[in-house]
N, C-alpha and C. Protein backbone atom coordinates (compact mmCIF):
# COMPACT_ATOMS: atom_id res chain seq x y z
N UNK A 1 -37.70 -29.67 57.46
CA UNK A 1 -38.94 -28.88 57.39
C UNK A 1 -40.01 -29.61 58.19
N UNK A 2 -40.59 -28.89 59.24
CA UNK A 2 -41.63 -29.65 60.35
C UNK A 2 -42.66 -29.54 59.80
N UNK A 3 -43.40 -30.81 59.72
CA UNK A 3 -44.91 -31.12 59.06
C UNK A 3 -45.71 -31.22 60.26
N UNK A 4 -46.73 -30.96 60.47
CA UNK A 4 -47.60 -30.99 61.76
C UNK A 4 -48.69 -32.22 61.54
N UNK A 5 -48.94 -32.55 62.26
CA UNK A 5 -50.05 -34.04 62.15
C UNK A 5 -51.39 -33.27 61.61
N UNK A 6 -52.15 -34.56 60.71
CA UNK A 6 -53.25 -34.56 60.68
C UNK A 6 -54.17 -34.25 61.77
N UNK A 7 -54.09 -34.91 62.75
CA UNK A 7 -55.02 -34.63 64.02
C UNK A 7 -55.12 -33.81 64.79
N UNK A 8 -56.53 -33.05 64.80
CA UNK A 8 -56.56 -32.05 65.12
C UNK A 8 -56.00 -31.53 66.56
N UNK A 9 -56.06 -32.25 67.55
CA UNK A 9 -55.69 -32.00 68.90
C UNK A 9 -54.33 -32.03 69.11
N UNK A 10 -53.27 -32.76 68.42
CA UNK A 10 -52.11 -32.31 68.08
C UNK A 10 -51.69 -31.67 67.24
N UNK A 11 -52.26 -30.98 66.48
CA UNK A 11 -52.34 -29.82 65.52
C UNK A 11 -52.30 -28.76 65.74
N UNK A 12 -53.27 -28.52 66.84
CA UNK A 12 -53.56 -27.57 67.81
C UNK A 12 -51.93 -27.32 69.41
N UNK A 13 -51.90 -28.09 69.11
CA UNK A 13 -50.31 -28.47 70.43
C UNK A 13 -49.59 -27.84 69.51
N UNK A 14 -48.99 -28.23 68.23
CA UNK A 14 -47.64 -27.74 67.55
C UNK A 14 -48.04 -26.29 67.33
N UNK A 15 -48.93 -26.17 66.86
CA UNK A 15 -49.46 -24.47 66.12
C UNK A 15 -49.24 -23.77 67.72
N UNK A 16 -49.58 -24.02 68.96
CA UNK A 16 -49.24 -23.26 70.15
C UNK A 16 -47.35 -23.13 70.10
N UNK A 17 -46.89 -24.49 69.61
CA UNK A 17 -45.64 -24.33 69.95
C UNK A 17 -44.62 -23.72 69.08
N UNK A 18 -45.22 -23.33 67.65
CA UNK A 18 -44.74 -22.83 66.58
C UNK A 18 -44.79 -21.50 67.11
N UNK A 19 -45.82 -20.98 67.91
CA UNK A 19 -46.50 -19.82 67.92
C UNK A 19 -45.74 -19.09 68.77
N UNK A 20 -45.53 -20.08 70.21
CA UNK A 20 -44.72 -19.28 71.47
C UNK A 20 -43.34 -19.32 71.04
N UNK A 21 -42.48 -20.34 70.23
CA UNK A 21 -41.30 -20.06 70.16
C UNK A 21 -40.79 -19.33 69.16
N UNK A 22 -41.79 -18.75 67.95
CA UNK A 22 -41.45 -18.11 66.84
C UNK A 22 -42.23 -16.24 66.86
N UNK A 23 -42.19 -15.94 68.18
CA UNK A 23 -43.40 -14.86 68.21
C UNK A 23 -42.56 -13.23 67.97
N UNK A 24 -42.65 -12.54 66.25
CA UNK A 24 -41.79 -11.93 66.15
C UNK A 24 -41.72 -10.51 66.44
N UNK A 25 -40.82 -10.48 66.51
CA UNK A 25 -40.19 -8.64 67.37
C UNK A 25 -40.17 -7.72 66.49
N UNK A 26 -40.60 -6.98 65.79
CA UNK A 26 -40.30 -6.20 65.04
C UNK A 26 -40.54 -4.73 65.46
N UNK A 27 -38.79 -4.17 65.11
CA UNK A 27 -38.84 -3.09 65.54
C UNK A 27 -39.55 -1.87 65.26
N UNK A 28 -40.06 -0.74 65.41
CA UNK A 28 -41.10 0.12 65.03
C UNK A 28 -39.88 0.90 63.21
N UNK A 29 -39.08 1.00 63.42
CA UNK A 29 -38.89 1.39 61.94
C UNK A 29 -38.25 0.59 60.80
N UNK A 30 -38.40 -0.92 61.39
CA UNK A 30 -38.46 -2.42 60.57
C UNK A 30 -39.37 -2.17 60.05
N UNK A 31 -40.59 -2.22 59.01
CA UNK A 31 -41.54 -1.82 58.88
C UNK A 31 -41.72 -2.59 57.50
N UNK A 32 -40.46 -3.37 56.81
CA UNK A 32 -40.74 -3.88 55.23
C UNK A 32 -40.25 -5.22 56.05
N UNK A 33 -40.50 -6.80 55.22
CA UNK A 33 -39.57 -7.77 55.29
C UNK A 33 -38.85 -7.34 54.02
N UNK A 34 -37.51 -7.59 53.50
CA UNK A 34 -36.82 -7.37 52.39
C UNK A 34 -37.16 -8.55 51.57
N UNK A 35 -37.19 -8.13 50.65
CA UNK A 35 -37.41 -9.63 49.29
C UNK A 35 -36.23 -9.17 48.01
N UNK A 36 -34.70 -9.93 48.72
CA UNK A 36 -33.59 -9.75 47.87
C UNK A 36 -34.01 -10.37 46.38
N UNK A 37 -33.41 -10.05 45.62
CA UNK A 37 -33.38 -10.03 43.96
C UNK A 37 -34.25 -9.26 42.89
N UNK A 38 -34.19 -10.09 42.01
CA UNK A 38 -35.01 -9.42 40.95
C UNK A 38 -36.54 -8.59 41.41
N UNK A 39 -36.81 -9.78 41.96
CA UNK A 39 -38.62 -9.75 42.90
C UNK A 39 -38.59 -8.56 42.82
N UNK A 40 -37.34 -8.34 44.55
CA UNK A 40 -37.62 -6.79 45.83
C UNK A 40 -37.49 -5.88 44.81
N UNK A 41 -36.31 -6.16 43.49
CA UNK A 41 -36.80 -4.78 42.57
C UNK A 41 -37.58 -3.53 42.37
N UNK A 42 -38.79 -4.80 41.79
CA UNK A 42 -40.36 -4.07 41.15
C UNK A 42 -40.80 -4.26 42.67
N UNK A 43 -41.07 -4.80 44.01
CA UNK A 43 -41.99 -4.40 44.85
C UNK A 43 -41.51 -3.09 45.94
N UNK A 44 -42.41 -2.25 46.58
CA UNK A 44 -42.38 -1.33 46.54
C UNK A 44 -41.34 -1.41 48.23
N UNK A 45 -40.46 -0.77 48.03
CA UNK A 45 -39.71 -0.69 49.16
C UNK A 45 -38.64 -1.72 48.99
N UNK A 46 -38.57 -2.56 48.20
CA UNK A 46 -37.56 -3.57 48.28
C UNK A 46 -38.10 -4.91 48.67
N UNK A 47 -39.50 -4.63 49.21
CA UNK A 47 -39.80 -6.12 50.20
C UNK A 47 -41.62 -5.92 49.98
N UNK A 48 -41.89 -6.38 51.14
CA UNK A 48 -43.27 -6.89 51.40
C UNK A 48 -43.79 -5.81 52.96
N UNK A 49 -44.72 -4.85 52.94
CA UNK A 49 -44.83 -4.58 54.42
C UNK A 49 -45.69 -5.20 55.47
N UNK A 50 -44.76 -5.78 56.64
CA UNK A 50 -44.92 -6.24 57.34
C UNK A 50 -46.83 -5.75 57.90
N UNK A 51 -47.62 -6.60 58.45
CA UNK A 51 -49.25 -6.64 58.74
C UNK A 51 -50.03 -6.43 57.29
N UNK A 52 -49.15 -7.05 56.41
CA UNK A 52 -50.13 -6.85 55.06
C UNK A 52 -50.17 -7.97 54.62
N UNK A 53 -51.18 -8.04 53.15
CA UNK A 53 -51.61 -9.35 52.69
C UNK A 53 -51.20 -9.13 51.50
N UNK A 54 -50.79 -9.99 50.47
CA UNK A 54 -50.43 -10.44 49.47
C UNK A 54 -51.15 -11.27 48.44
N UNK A 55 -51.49 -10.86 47.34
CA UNK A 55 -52.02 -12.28 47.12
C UNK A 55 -51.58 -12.62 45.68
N UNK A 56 -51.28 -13.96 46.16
CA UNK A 56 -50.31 -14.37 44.74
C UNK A 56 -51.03 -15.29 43.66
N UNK A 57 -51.45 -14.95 42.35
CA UNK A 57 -52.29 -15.86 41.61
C UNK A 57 -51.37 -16.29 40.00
N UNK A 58 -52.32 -16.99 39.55
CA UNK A 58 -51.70 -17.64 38.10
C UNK A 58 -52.23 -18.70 37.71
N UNK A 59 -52.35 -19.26 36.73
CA UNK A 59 -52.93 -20.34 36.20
C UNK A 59 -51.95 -21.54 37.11
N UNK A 60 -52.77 -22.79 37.22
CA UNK A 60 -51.77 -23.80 37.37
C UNK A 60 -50.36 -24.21 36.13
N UNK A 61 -49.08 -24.26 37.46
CA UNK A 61 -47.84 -24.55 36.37
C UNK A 61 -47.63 -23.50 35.81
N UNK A 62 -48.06 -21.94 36.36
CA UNK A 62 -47.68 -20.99 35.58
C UNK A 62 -46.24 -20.28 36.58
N UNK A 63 -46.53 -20.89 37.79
CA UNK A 63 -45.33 -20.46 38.60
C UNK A 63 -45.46 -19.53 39.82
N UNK A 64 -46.87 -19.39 39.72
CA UNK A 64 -47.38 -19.14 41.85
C UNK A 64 -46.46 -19.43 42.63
N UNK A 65 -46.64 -21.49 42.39
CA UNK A 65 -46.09 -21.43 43.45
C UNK A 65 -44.48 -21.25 43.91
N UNK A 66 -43.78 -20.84 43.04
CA UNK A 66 -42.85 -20.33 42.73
C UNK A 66 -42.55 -19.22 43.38
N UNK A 67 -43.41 -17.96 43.69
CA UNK A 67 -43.40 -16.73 43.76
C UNK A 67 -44.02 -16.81 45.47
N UNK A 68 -44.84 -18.12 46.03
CA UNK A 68 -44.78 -18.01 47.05
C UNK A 68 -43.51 -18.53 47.91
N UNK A 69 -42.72 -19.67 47.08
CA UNK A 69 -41.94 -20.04 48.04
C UNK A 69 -40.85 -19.02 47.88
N UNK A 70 -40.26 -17.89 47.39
CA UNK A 70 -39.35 -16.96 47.40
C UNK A 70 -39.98 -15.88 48.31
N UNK A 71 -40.87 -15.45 48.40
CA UNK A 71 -41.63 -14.89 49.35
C UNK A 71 -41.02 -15.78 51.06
N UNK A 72 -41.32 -16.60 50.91
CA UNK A 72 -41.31 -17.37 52.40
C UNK A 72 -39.44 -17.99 52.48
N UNK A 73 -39.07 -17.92 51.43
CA UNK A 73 -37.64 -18.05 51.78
C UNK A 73 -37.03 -16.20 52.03
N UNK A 74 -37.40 -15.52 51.89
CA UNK A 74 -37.01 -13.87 52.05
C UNK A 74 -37.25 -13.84 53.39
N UNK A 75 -38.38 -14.65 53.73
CA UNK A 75 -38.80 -14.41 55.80
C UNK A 75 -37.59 -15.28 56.42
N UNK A 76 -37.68 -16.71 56.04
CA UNK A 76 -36.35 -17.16 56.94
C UNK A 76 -35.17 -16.97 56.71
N UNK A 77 -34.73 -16.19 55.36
CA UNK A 77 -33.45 -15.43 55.46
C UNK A 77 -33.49 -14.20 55.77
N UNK A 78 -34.35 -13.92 56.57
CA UNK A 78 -34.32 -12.80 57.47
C UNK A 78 -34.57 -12.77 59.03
N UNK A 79 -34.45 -14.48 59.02
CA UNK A 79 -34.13 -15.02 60.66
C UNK A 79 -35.70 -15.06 60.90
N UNK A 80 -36.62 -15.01 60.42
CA UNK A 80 -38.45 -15.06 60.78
C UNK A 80 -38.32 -16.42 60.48
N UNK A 81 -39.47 -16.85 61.05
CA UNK A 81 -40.24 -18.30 60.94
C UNK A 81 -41.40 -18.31 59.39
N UNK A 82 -41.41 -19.22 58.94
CA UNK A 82 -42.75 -19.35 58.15
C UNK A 82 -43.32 -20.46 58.11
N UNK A 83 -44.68 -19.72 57.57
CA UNK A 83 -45.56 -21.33 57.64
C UNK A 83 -46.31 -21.69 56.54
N UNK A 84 -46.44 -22.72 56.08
CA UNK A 84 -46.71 -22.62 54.47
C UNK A 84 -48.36 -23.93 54.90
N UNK A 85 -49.35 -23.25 54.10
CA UNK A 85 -50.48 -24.31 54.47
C UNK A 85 -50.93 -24.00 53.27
N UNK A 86 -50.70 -26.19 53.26
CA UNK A 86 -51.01 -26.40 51.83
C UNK A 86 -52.43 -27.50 51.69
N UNK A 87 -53.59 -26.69 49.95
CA UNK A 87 -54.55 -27.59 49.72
C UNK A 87 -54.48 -28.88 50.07
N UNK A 88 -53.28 -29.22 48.87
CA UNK A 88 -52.80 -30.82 49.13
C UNK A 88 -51.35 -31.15 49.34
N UNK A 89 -51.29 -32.53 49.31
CA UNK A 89 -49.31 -32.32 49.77
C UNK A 89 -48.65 -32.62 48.75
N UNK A 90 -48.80 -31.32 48.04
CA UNK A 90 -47.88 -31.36 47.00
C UNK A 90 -46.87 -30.44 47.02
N UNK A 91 -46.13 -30.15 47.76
CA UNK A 91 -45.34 -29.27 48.48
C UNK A 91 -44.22 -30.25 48.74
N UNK A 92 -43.02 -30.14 48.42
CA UNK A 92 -41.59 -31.19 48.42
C UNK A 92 -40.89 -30.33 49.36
N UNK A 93 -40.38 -30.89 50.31
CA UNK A 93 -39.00 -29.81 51.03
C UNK A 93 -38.13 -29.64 50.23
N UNK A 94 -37.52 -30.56 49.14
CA UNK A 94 -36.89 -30.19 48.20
C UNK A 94 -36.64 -28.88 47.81
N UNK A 95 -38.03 -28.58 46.78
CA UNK A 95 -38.47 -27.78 46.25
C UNK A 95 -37.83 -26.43 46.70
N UNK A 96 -38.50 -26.32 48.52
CA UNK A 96 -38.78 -25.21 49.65
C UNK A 96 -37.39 -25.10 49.34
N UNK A 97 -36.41 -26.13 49.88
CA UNK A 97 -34.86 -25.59 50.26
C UNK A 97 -34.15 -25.23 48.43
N UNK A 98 -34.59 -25.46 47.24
CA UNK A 98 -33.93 -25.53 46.20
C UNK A 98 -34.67 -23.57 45.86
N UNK A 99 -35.61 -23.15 46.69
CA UNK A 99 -35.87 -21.86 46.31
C UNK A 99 -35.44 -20.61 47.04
N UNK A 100 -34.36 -21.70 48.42
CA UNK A 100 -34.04 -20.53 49.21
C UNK A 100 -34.75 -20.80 50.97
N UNK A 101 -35.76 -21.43 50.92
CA UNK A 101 -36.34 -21.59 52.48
C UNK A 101 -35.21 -22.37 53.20
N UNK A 102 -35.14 -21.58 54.69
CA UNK A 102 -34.44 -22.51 55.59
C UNK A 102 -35.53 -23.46 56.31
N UNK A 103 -35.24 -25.04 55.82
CA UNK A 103 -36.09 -26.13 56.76
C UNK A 103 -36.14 -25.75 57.72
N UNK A 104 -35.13 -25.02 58.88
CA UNK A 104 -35.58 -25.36 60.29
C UNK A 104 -35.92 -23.70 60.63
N UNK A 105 -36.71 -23.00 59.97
CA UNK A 105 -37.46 -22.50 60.48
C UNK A 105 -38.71 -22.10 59.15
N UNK A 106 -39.03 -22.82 59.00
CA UNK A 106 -40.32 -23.00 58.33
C UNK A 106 -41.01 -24.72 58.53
N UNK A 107 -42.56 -24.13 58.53
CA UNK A 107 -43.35 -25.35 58.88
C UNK A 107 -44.24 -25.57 58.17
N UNK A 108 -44.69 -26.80 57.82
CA UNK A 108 -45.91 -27.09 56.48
C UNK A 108 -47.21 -27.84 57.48
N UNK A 109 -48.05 -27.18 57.02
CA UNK A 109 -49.02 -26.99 57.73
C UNK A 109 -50.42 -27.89 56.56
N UNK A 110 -50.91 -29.50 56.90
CA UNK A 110 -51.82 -29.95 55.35
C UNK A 110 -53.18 -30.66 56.42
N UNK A 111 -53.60 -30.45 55.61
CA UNK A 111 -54.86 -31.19 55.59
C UNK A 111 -55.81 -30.41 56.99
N UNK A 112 -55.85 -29.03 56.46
CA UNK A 112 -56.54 -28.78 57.55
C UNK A 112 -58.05 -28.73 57.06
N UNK A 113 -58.87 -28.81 57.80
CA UNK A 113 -60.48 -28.58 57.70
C UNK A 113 -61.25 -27.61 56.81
N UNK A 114 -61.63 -27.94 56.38
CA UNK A 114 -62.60 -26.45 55.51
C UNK A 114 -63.25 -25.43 56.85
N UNK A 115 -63.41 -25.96 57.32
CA UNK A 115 -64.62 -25.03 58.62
C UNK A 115 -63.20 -24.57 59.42
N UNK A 116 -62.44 -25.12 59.44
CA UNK A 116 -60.69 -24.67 60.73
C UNK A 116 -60.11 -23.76 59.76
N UNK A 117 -60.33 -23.71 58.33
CA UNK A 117 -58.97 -22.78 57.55
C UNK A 117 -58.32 -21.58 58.18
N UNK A 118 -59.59 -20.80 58.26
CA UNK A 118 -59.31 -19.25 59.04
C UNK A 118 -58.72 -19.16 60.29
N UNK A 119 -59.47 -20.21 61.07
CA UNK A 119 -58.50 -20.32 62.76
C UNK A 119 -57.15 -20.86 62.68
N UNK A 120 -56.96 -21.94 61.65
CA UNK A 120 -55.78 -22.13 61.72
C UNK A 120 -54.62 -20.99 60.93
N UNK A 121 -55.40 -20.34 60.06
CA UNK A 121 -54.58 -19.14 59.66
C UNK A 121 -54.08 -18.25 60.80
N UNK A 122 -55.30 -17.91 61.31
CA UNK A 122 -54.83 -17.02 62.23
C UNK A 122 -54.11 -17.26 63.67
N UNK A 123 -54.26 -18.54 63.88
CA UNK A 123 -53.23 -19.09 65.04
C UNK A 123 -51.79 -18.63 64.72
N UNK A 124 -51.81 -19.42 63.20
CA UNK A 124 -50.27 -18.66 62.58
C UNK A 124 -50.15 -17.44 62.89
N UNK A 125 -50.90 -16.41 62.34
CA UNK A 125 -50.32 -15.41 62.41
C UNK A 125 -50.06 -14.79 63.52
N UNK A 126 -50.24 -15.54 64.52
CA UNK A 126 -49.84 -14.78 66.25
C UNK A 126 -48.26 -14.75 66.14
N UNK A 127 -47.82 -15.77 65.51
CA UNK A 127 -46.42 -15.84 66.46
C UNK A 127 -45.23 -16.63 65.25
N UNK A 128 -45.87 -16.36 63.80
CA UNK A 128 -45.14 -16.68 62.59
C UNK A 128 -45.19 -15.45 61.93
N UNK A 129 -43.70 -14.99 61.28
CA UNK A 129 -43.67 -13.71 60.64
C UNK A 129 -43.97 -13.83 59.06
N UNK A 130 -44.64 -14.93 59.01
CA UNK A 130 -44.58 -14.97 57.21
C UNK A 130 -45.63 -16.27 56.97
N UNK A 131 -46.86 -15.88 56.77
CA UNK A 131 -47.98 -17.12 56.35
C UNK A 131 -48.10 -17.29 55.24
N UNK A 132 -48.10 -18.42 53.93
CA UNK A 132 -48.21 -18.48 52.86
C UNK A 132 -49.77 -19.90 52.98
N UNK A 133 -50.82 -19.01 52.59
CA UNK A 133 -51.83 -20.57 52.74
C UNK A 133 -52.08 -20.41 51.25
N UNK A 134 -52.65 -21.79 50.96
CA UNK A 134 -53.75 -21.95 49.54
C UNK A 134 -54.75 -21.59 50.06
N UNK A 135 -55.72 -21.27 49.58
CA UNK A 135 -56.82 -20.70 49.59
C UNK A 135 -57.93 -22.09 48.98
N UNK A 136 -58.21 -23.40 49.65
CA UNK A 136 -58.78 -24.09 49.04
C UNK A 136 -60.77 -24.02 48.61
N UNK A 137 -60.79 -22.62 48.85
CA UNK A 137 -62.27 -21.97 48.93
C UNK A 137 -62.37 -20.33 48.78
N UNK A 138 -63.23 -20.34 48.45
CA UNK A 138 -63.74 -18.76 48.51
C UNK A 138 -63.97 -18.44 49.88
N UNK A 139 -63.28 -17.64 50.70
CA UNK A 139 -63.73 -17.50 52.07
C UNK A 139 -64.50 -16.54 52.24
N UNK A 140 -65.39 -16.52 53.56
CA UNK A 140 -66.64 -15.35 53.83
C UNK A 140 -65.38 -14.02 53.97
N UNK A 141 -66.11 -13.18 53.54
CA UNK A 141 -65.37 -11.68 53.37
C UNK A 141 -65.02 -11.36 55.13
N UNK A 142 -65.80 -11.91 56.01
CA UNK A 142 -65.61 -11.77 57.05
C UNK A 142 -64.76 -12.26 57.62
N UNK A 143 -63.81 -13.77 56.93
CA UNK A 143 -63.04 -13.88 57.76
C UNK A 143 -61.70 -13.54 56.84
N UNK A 144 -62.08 -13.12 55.88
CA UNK A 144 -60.56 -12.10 55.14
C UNK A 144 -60.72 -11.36 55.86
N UNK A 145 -61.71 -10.10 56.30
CA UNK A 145 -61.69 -9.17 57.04
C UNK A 145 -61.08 -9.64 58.26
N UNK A 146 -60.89 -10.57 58.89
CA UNK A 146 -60.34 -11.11 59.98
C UNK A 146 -59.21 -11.47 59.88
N UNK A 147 -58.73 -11.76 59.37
CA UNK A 147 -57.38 -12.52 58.97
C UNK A 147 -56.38 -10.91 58.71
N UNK A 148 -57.05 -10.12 57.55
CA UNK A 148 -56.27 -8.87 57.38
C UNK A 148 -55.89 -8.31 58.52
N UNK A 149 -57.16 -8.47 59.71
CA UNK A 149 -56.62 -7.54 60.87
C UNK A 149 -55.61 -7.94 61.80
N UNK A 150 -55.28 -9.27 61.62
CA UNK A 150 -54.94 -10.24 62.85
C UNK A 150 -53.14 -9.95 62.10
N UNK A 151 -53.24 -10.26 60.82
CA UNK A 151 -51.93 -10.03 60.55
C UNK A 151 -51.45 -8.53 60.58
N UNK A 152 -51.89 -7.76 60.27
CA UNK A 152 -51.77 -6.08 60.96
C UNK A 152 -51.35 -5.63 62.28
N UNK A 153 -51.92 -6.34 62.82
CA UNK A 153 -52.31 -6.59 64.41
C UNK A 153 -50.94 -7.12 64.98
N UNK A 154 -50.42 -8.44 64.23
CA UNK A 154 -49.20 -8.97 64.74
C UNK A 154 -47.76 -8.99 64.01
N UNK A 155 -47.83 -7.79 62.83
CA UNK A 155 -46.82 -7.50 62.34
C UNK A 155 -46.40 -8.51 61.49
N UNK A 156 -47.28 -9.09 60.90
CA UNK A 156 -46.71 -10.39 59.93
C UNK A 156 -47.05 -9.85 58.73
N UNK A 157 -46.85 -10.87 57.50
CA UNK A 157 -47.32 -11.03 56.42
C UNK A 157 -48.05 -12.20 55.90
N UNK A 158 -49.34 -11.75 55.30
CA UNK A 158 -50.06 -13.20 55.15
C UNK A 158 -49.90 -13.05 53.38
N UNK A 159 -49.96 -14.43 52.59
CA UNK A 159 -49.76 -14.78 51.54
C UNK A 159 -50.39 -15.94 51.14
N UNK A 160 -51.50 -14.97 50.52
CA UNK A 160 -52.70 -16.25 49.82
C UNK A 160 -52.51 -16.18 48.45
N UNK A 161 -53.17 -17.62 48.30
CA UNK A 161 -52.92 -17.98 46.75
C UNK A 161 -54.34 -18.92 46.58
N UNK A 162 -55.12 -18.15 45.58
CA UNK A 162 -56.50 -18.52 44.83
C UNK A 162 -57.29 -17.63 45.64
N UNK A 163 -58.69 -17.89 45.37
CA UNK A 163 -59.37 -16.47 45.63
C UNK A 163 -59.36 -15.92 47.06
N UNK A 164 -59.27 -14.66 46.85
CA UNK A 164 -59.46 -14.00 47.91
C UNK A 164 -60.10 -12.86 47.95
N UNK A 165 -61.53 -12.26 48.85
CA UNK A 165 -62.66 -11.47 48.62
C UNK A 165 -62.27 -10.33 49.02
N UNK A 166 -61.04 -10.06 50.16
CA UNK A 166 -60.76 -8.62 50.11
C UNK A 166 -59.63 -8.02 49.63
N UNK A 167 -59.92 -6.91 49.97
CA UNK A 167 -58.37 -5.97 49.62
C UNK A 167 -56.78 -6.61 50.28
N UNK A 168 -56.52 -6.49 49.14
CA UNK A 168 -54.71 -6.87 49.70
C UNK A 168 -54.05 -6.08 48.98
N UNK A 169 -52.92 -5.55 49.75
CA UNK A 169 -51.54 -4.56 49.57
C UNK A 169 -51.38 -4.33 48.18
N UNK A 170 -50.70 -5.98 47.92
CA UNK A 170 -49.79 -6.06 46.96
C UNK A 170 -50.51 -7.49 45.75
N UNK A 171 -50.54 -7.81 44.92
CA UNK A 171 -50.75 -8.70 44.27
C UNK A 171 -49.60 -9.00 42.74
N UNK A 172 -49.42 -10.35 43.18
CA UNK A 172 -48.42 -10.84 42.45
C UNK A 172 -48.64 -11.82 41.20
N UNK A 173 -48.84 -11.58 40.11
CA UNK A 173 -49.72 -12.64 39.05
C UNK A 173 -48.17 -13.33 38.34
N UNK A 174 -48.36 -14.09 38.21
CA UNK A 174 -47.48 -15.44 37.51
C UNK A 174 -47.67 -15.24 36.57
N UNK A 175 -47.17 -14.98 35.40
CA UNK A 175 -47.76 -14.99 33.83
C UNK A 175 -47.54 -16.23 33.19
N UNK A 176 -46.23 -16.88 33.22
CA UNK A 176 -45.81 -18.04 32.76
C UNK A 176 -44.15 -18.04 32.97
N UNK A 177 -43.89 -19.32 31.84
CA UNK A 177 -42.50 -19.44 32.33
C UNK A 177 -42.01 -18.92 30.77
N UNK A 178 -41.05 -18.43 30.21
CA UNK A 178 -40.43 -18.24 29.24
C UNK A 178 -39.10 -19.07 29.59
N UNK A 179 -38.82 -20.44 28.90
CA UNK A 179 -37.43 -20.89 29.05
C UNK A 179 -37.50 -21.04 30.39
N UNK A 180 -36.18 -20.72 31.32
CA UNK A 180 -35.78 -20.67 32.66
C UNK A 180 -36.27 -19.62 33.28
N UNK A 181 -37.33 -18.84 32.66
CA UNK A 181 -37.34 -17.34 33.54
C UNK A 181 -39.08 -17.21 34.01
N UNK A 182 -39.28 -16.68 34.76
CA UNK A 182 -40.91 -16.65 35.08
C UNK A 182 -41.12 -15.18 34.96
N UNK A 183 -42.09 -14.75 34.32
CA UNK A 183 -42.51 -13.50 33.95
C UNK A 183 -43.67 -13.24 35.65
N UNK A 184 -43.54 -12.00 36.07
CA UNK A 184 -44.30 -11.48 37.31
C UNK A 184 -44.45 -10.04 37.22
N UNK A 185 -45.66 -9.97 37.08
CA UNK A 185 -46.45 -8.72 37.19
C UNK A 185 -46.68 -8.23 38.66
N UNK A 186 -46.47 -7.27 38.56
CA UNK A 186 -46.85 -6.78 40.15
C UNK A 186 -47.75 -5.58 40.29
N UNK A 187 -48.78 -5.55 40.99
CA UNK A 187 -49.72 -4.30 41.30
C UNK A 187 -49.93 -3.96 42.67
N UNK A 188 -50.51 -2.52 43.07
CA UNK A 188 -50.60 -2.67 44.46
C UNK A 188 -50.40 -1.21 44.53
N UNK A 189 -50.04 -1.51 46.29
CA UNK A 189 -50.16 0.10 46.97
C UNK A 189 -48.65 0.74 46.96
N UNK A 190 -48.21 1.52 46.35
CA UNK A 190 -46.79 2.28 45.68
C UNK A 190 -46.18 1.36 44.76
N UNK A 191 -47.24 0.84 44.01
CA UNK A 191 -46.43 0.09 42.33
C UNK A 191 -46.55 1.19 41.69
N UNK A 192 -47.62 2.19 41.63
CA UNK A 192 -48.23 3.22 40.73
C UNK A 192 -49.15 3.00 40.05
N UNK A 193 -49.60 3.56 39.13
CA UNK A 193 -50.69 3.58 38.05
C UNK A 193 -50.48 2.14 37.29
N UNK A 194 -49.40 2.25 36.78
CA UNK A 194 -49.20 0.78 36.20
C UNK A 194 -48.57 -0.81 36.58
N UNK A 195 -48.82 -1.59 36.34
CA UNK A 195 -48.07 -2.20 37.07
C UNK A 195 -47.10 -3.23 36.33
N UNK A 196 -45.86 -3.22 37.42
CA UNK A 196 -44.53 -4.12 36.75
C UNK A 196 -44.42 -4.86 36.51
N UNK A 197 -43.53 -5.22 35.58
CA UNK A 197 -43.57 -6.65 35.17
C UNK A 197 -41.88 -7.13 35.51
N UNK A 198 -41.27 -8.45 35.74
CA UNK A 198 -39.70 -8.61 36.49
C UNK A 198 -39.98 -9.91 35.75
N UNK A 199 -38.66 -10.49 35.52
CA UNK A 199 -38.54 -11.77 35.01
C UNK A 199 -37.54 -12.62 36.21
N UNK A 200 -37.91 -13.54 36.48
CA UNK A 200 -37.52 -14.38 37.43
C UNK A 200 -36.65 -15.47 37.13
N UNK A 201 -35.34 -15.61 37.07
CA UNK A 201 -34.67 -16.80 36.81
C UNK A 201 -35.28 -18.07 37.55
N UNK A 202 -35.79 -19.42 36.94
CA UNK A 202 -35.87 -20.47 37.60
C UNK A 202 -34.65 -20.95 38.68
């Protein structure tokens, strides 16, 4: 799993090179990524639609981040790249490969800038089919509004976790863990009136 440097000017080099060699094709009636198991169940189509946003929440240790890394292992077992940008580095490749991510095409993306978050989001989303960031701030509505369009724009999926000020697709809440299983609620655009609930084997 490729970690990108702290420094910004080579930060900026890998995110170009993530970007040109991962820049994805998607055909005009490709239109979902698939999200095999229990998950694709309850979400609407089987998967996630591609230029939409997601946003995945839950108390800490309730199993977010759980629900993002199956999300981002559904993109590279579907031959897409992902990129996972994290608050802090508490993110194990372990973890990534024990939930399903293929290391060599996913990249962890830390310690980026408070004032860079959004640019570096959206660099991703030129030429990565699957963004999963933390959200280490409340961002200006303007650059959610930016970010929504950019991933629309380039046929990806973006996947935030903690607040986020605009509209997104789909939203995925963590309830907790029961035993081995994680309880996930799902709401959104063709969940319906109510929304589902799926239990997740650890």
């Amino acid at each position: 799993m490729a970690e990108l440097p702290r420094r910004d000017r080579e930060a900026r080099g890998r995110l170009r090179e993530v970007a040109g060699r991962a820049a994805p094709v998607v055909p005009a009636q490709d239109l979902v990524l698939p999200v095999p198991g229990p998950l694709g169940d309850v979400l609407p189509a089987a998967g996630v639609r591609r230029g939409s946003v997601v946003v995945v929440d839950g108390a800490t240790g309730f199993g977010a981040t759980t629900l993002v890394l199956r999300l981002a292992a559904a993109a590279t077992t579907a031959g897409e790249w992902a990129a996972l940008v994290e608050r802090d580095a508490t993110l194990g490749g372990q973890a990534a490969a024990e939930a399903g991510v293929e290391p060599a095409r996913c990249a962890v993306v830390r310690g980026v800038p408070r004032n860079s978050w959004a640019t570096v989001v959206a660099a991703l989303l030129d030429g990565v089919g699957l963004v999963a960031a933390e959200v280490p701030f409340a961002p200006k509505l303007s650059d959610a509004r930016r970010l929504i369009a950019r991933a629309r724009e380039r046929g990806a999926v973006l996947v935030v976790q903690g607040a986020w000020p605009a509209e997104a697709a789909l939203r995925l809440h963590a309830r907790g863990w029961r035993g081995d299983e994680l309880s996930v609620e799902v709401e959104g655009r063709g969940v319906g009136a109510h929304p589902r609930v799926t239990a997740l084997a650890g």
